[in-house]
C-alpha atoms as a PDB file:
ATOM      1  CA  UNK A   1       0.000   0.000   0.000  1.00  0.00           C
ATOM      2  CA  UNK A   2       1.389   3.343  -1.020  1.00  0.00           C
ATOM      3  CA  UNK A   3      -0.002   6.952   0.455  1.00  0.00           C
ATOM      4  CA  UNK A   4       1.273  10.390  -0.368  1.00  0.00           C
ATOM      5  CA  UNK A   5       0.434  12.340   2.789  1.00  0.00           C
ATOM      6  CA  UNK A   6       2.029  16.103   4.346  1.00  0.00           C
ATOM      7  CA  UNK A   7       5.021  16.171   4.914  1.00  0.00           C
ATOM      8  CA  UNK A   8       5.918  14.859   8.769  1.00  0.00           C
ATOM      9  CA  UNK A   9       2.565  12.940   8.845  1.00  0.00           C
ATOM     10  CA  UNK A  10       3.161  10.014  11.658  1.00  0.00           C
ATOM     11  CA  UNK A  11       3.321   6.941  10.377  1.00  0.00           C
ATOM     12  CA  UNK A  12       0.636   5.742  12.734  1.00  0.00           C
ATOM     13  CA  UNK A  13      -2.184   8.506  11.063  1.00  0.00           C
ATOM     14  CA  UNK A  14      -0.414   7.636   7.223  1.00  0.00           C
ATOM     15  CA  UNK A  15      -3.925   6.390   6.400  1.00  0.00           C
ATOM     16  CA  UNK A  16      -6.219   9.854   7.999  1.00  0.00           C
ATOM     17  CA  UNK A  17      -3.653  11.944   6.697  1.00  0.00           C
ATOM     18  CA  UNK A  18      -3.425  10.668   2.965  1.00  0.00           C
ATOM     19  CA  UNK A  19      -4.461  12.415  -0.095  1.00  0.00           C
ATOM     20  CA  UNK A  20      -4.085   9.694  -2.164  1.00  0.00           C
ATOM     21  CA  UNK A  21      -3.188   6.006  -1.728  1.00  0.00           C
ATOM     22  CA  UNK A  22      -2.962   3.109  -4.094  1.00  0.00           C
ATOM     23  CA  UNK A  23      -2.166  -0.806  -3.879  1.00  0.00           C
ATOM     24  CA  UNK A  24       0.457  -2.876  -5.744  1.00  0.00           C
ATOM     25  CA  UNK A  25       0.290  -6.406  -6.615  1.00  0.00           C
ATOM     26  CA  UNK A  26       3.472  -6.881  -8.666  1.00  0.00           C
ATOM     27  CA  UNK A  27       6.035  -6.004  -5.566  1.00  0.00           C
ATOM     28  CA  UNK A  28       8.208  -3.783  -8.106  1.00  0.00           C
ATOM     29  CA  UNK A  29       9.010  -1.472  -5.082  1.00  0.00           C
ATOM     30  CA  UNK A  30      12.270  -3.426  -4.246  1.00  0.00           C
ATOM     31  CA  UNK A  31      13.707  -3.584  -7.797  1.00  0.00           C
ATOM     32  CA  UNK A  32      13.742   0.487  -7.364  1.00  0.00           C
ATOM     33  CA  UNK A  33      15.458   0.772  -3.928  1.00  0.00           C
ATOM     34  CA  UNK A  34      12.349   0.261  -1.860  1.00  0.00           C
ATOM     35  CA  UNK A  35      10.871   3.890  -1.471  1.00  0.00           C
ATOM     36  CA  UNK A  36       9.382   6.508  -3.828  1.00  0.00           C
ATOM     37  CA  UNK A  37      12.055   8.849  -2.914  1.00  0.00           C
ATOM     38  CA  UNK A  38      14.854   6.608  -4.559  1.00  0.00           C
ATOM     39  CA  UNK A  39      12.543   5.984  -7.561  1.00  0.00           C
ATOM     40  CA  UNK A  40      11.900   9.176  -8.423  1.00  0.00           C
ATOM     41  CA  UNK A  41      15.680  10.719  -7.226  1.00  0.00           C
ATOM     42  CA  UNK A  42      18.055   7.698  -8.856  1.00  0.00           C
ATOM     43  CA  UNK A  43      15.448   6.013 -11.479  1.00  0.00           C
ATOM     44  CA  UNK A  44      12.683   8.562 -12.939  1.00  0.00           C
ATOM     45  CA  UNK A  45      13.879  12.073 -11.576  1.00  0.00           C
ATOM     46  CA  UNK A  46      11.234  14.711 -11.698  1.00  0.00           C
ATOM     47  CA  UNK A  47      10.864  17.502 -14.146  1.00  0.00           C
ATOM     48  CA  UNK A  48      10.044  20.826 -12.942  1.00  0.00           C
ATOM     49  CA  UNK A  49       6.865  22.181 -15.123  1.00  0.00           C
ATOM     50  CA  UNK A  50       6.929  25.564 -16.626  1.00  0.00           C
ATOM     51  CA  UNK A  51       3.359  26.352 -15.857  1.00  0.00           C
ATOM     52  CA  UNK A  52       1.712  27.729 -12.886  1.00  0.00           C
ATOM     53  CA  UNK A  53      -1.808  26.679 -12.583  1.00  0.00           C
ATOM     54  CA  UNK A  54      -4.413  28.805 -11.918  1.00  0.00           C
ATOM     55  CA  UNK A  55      -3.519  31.030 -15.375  1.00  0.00           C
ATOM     56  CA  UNK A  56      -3.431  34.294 -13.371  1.00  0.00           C
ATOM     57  CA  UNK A  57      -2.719  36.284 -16.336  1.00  0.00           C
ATOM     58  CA  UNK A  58      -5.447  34.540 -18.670  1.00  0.00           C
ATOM     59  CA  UNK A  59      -8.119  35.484 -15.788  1.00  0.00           C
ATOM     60  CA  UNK A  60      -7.156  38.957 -15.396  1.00  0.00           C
ATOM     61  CA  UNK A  61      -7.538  39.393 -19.610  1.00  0.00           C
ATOM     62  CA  UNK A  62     -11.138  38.365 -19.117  1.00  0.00           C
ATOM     63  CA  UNK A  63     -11.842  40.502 -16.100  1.00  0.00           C
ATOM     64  CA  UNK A  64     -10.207  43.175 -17.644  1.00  0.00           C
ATOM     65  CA  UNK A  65     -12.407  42.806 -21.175  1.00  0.00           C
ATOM     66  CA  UNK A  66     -15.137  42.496 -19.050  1.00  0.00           C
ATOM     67  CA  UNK A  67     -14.440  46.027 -17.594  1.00  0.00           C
ATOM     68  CA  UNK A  68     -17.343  47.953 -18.722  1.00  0.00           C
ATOM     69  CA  UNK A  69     -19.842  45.373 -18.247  1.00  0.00           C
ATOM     70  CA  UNK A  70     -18.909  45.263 -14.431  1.00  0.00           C
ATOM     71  CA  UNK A  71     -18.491  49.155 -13.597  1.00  0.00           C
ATOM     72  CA  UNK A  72     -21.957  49.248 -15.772  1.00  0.00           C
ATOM     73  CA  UNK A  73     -23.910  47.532 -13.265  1.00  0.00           C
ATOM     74  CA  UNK A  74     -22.661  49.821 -10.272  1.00  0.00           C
ATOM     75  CA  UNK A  75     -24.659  53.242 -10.154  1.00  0.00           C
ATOM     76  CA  UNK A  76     -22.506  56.447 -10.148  1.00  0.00           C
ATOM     77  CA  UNK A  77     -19.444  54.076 -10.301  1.00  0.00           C
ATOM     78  CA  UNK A  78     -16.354  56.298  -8.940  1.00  0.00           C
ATOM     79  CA  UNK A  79     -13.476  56.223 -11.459  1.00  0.00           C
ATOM     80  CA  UNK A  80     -10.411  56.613  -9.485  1.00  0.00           C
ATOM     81  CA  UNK A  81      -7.359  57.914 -10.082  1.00  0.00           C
ATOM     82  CA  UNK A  82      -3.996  55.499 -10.498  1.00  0.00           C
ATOM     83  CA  UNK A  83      -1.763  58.725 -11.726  1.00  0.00           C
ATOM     84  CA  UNK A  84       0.330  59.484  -8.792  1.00  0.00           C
ATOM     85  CA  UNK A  85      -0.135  56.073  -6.972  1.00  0.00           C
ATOM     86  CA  UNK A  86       3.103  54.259  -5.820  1.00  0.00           C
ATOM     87  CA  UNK A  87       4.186  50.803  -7.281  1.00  0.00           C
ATOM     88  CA  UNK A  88       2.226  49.234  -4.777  1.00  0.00           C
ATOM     89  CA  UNK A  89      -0.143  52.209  -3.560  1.00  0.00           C
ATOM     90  CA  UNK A  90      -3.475  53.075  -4.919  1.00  0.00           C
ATOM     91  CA  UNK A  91      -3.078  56.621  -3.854  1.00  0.00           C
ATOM     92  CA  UNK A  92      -6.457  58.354  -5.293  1.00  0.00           C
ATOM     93  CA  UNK A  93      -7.176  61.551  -3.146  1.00  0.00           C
ATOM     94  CA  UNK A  94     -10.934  60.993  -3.690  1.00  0.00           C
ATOM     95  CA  UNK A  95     -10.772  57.733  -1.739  1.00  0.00           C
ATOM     96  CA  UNK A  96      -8.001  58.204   1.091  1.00  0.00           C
ATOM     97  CA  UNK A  97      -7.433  62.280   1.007  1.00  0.00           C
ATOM     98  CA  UNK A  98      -3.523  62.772   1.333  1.00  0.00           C
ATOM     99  CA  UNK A  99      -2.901  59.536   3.446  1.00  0.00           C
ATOM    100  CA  UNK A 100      -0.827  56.647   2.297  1.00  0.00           C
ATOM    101  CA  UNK A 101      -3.575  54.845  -0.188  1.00  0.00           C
ATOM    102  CA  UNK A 102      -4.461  51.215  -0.121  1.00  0.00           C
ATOM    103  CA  UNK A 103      -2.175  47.882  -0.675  1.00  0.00           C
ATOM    104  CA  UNK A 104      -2.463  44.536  -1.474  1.00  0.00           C
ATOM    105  CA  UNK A 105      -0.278  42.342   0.671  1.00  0.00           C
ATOM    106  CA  UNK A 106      -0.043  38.104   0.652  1.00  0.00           C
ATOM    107  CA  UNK A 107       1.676  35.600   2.538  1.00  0.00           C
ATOM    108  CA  UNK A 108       2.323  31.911   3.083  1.00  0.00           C
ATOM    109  CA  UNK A 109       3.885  29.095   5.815  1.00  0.00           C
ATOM    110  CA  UNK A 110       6.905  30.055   6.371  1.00  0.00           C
ATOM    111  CA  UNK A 111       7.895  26.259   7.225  1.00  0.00           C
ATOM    112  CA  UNK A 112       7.611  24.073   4.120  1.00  0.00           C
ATOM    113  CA  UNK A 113      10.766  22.957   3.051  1.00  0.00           C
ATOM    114  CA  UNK A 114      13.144  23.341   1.950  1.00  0.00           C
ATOM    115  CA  UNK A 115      14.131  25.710   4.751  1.00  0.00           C
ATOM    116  CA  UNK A 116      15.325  29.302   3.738  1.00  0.00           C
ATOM    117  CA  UNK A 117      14.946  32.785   1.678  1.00  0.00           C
ATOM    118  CA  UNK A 118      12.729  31.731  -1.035  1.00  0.00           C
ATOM    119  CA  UNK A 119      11.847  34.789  -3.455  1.00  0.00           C
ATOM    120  CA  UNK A 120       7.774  35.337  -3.706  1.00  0.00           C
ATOM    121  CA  UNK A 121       6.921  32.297  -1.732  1.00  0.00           C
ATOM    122  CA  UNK A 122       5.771  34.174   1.342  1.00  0.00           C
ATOM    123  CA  UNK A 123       5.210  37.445   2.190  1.00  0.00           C
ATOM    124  CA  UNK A 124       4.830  39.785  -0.679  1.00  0.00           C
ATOM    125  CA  UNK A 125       2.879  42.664  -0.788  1.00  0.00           C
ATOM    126  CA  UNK A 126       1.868  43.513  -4.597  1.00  0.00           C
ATOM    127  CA  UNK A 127       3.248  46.134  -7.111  1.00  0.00           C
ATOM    128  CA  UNK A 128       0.990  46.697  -9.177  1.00  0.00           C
ATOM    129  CA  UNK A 129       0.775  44.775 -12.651  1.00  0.00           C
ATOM    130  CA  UNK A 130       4.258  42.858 -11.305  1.00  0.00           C
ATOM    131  CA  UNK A 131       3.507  38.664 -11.641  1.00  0.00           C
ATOM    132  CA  UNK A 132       5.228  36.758  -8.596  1.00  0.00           C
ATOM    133  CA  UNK A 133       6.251  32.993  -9.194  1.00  0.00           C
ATOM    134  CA  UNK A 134       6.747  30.720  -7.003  1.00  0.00           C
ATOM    135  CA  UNK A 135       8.165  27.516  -8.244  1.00  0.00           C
ATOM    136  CA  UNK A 136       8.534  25.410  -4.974  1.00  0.00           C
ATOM    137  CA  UNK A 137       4.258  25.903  -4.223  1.00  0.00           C
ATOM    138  CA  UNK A 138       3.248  26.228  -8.191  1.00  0.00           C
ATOM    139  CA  UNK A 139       1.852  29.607  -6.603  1.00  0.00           C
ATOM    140  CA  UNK A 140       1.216  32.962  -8.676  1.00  0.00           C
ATOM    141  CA  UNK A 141       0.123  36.555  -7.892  1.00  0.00           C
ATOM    142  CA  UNK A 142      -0.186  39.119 -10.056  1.00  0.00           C
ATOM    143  CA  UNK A 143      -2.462  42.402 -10.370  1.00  0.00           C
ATOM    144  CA  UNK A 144      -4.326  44.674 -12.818  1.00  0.00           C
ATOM    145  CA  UNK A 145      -4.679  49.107 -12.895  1.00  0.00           C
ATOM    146  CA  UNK A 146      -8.111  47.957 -14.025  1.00  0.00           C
ATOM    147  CA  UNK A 147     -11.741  49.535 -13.375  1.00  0.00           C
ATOM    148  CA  UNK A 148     -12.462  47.849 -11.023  1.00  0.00           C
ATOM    149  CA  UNK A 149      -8.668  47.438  -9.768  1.00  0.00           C
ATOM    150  CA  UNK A 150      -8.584  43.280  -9.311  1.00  0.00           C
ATOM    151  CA  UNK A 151      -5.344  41.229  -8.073  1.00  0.00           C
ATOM    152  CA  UNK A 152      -5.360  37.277  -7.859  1.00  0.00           C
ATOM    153  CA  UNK A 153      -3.147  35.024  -5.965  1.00  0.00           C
ATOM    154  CA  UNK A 154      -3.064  31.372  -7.406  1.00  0.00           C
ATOM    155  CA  UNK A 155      -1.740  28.160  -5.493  1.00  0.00           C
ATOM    156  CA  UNK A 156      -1.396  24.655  -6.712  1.00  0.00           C
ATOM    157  CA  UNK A 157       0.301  23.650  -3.760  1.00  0.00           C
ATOM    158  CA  UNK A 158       0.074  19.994  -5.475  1.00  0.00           C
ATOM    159  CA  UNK A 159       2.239  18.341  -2.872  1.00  0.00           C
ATOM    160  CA  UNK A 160       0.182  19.848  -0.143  1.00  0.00           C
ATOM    161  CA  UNK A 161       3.158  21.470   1.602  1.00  0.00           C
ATOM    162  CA  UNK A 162       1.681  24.970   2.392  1.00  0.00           C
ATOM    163  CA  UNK A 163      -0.689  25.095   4.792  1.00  0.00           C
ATOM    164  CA  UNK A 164      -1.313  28.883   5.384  1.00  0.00           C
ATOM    165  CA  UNK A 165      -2.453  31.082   3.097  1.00  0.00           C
ATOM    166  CA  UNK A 166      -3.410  35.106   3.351  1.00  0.00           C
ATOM    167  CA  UNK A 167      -4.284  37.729   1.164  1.00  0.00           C
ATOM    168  CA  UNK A 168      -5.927  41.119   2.230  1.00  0.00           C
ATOM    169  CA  UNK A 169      -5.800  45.130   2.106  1.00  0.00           C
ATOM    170  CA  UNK A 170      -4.302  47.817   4.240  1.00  0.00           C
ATOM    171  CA  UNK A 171      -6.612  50.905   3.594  1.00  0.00           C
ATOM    172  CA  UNK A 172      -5.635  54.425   4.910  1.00  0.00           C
ATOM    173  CA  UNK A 173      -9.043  56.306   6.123  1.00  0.00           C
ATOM    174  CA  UNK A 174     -10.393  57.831   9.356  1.00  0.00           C
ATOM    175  CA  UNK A 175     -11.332  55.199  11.392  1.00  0.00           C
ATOM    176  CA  UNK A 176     -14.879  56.935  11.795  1.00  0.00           C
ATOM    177  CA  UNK A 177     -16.293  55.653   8.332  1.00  0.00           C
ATOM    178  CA  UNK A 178     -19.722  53.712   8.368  1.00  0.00           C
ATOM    179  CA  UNK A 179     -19.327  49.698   7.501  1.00  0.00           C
ATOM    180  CA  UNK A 180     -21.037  47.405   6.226  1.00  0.00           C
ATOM    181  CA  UNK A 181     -20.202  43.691   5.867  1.00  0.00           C
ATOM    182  CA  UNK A 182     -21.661  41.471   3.409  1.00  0.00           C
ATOM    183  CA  UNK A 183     -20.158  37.616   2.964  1.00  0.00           C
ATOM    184  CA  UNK A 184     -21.931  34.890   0.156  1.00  0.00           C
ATOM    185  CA  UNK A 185     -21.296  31.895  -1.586  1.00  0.00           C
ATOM    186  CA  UNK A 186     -21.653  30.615  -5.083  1.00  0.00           C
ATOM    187  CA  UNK A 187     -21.252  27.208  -6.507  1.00  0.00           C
ATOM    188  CA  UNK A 188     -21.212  26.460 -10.270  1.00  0.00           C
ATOM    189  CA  UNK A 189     -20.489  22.638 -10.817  1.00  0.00           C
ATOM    190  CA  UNK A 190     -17.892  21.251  -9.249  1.00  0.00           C
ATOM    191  CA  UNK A 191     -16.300  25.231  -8.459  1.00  0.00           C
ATOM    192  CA  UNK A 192     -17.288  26.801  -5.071  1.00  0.00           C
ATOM    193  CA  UNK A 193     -16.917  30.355  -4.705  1.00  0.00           C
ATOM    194  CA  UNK A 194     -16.788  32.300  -1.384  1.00  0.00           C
ATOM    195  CA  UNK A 195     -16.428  35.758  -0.890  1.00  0.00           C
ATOM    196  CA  UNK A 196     -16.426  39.092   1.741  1.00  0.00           C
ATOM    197  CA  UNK A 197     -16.921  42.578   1.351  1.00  0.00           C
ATOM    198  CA  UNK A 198     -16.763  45.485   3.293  1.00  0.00           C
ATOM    199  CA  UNK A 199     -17.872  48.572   2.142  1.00  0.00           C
ATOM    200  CA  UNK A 200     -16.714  51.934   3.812  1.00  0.00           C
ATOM    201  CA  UNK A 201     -19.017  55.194   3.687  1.00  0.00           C
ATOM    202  CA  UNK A 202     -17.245  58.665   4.987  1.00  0.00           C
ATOM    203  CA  UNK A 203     -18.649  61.966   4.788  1.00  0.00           C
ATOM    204  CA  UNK A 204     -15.376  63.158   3.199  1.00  0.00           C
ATOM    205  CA  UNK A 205     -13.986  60.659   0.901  1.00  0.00           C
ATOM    206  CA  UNK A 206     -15.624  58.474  -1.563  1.00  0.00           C
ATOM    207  CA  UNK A 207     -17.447  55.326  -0.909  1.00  0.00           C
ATOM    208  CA  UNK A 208     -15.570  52.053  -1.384  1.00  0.00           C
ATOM    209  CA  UNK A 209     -16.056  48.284  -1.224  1.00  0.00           C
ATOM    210  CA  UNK A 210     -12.846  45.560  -0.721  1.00  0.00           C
ATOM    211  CA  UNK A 211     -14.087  42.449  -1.520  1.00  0.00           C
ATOM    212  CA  UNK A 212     -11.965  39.472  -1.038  1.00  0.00           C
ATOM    213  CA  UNK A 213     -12.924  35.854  -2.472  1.00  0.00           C
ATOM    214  CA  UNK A 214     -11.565  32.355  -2.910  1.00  0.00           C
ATOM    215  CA  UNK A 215     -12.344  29.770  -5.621  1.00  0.00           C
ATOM    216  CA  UNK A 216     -12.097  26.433  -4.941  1.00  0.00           C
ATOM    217  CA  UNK A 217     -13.101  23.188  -7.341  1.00  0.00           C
ATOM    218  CA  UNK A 218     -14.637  20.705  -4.540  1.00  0.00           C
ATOM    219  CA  UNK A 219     -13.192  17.530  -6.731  1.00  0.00           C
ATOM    220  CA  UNK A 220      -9.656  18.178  -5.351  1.00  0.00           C
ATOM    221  CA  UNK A 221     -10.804  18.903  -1.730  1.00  0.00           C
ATOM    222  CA  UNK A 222     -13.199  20.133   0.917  1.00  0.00           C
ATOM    223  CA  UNK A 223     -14.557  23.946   1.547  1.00  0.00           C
ATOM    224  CA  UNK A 224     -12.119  25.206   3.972  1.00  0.00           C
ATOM    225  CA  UNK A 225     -12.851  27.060   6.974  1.00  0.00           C
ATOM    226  CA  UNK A 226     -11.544  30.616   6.808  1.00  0.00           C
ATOM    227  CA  UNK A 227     -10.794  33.168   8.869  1.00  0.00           C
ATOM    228  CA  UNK A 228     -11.291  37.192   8.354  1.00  0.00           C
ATOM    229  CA  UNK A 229      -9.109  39.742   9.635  1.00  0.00           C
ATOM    230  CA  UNK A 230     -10.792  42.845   9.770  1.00  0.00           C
ATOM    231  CA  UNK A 231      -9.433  45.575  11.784  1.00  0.00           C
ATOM    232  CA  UNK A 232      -9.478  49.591  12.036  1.00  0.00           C
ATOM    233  CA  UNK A 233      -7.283  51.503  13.843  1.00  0.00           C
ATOM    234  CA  UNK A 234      -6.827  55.395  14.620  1.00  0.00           C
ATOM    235  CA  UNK A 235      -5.372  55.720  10.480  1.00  0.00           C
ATOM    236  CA  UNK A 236      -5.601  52.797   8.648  1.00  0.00           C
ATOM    237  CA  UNK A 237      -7.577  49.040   8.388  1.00  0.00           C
ATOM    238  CA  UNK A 238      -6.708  45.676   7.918  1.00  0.00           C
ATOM    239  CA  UNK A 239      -9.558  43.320   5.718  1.00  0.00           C
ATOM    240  CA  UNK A 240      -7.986  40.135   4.674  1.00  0.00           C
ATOM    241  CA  UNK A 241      -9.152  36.432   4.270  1.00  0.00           C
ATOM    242  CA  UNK A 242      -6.929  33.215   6.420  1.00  0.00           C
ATOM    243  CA  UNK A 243      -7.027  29.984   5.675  1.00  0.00           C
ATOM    244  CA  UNK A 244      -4.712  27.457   7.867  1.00  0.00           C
ATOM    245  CA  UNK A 245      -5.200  24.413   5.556  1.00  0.00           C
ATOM    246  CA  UNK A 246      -3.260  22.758   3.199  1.00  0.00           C
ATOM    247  CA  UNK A 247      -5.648  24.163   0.109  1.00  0.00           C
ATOM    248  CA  UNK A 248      -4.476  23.112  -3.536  1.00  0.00           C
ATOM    249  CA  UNK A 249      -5.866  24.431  -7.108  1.00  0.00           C
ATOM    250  CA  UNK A 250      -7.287  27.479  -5.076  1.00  0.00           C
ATOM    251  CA  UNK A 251      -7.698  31.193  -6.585  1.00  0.00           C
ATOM    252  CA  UNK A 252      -7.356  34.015  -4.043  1.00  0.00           C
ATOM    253  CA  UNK A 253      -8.852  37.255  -5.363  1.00  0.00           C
ATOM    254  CA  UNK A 254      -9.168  40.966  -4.183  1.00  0.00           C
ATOM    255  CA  UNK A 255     -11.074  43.945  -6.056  1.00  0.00           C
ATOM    256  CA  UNK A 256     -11.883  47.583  -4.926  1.00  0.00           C
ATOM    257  CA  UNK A 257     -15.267  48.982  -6.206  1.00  0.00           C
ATOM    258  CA  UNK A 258     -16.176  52.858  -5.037  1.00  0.00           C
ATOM    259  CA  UNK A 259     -18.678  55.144  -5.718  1.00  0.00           C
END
């Protein structure tokens, strides 16, 4: 019996633990040095692929040809302003006044090995139309100066060695806005979509909405439990999505609508 389980599973939960599992009947294990590690290292060594899977850059096309259809539906849709923002700062006047703007920031486990500085793998925040790769998760994130703005972090995480995932918004506005939070789900086949919102009304700066979402096709695994981080201090908010699971083939997706 063979089972491809996390990484440090005991040996004693192998069977709880495993994503897949399969029986032999022709005992060819030996002939191969006895463990998948030594077949796959010495015998059939393992190709990286040179694809990253979700397509970030594919999705954001369509969302972005889709523009107008989208800011069509929202009444007295606000337009704002990406001249003057920062590589990483939406910095439109209308929306945060002369304050530091609003960025997109995403992060991983820090412990899947191997161990070490591994660029874009865990804690990036975004600059704006900039793709990250990550080879080691099969992980992508990349973002659009769109109407509405929309950034996507992708994980295939085949091997099921991250198990933390986050992706959220640091906003800078008075902390005495109005909120209101709105949270759904949508299923279409086998593809589950969750998502949050929070929409911010001040009596000074424009209206706006983050809404943060993850899509998730229910054939590879279970709907996992998230958490939200949503948070306002004196200057500035936090509203991001958490997810301590070992997720693969998930898409991770932020966009900022304002009126």
């Amino acid at each position: 019996m063979l089972r491809h389980v996390p990484n440090k599973a005991p040996l004693e939960d192998s069977r709880e633990h495993s994503f897949l599992q399969y029986q032999t009947e022709n005992g060819f294990m030996p002939i191969y040095g006895g463990n998948l590690h030594k077949i796959f290292n010495q015998h059939y060594p393992l190709q990286a692929a040179n694809t990253f899977y979700p397509d970030v850059n594919s999705t954001l096309d369509r969302l972005e040809a889709k523009s107008t259809e989208i800011t069509n539906l929202i009444t007295d849709y606000y337009f704002y302003n990406y001249d003057g923002s920062s590589n990483r700062r939406l910095n439109d006047s209308k929306l945060f006044g002369d304050r530091y703007g609003m960025e997109i920031y995403t992060r991983t486990s820090r412990d899947c090995p191997p161990y070490g500085y591994r660029p874009n793998c865990r804690s990036v925040y975004l600059h704006y139309g900039v793709d990250y790769r990550c080879n080691l998760g099969n992980m992508m994130r990349s973002s659009r100066k769109t109407h509405p703005f929309f950034a996507l972090f992708s994980v295939g995480n085949f091997d099921h060695c991250f198990d933390y995932f986050y992706m959220g918004a640091r906003g800078y506005r008075p902390n005495n806005d109005s909120k209101v939070l709105y949270s759904g789900n949508h299923t279409l086949g086998n593809f589950f979509l969750h998502y949050e919102a929070q929409c911010r009304n001040g009596s000074s700066y424009a209206s706006l909405c983050d809404v943060l979402f993850y899509v998730i096709n229910t054939e590879n695994s279970g709907k996992p439990a998230i958490q939200l981080n949503n948070s306002t201090y004196s200057t500035y908010y936090y509203f991001g999505l958490r997810i301590r699971e070992a997720v693969s083939n998930t898409l991770f997706g932020y966009t900022m609508i304002s009126r």
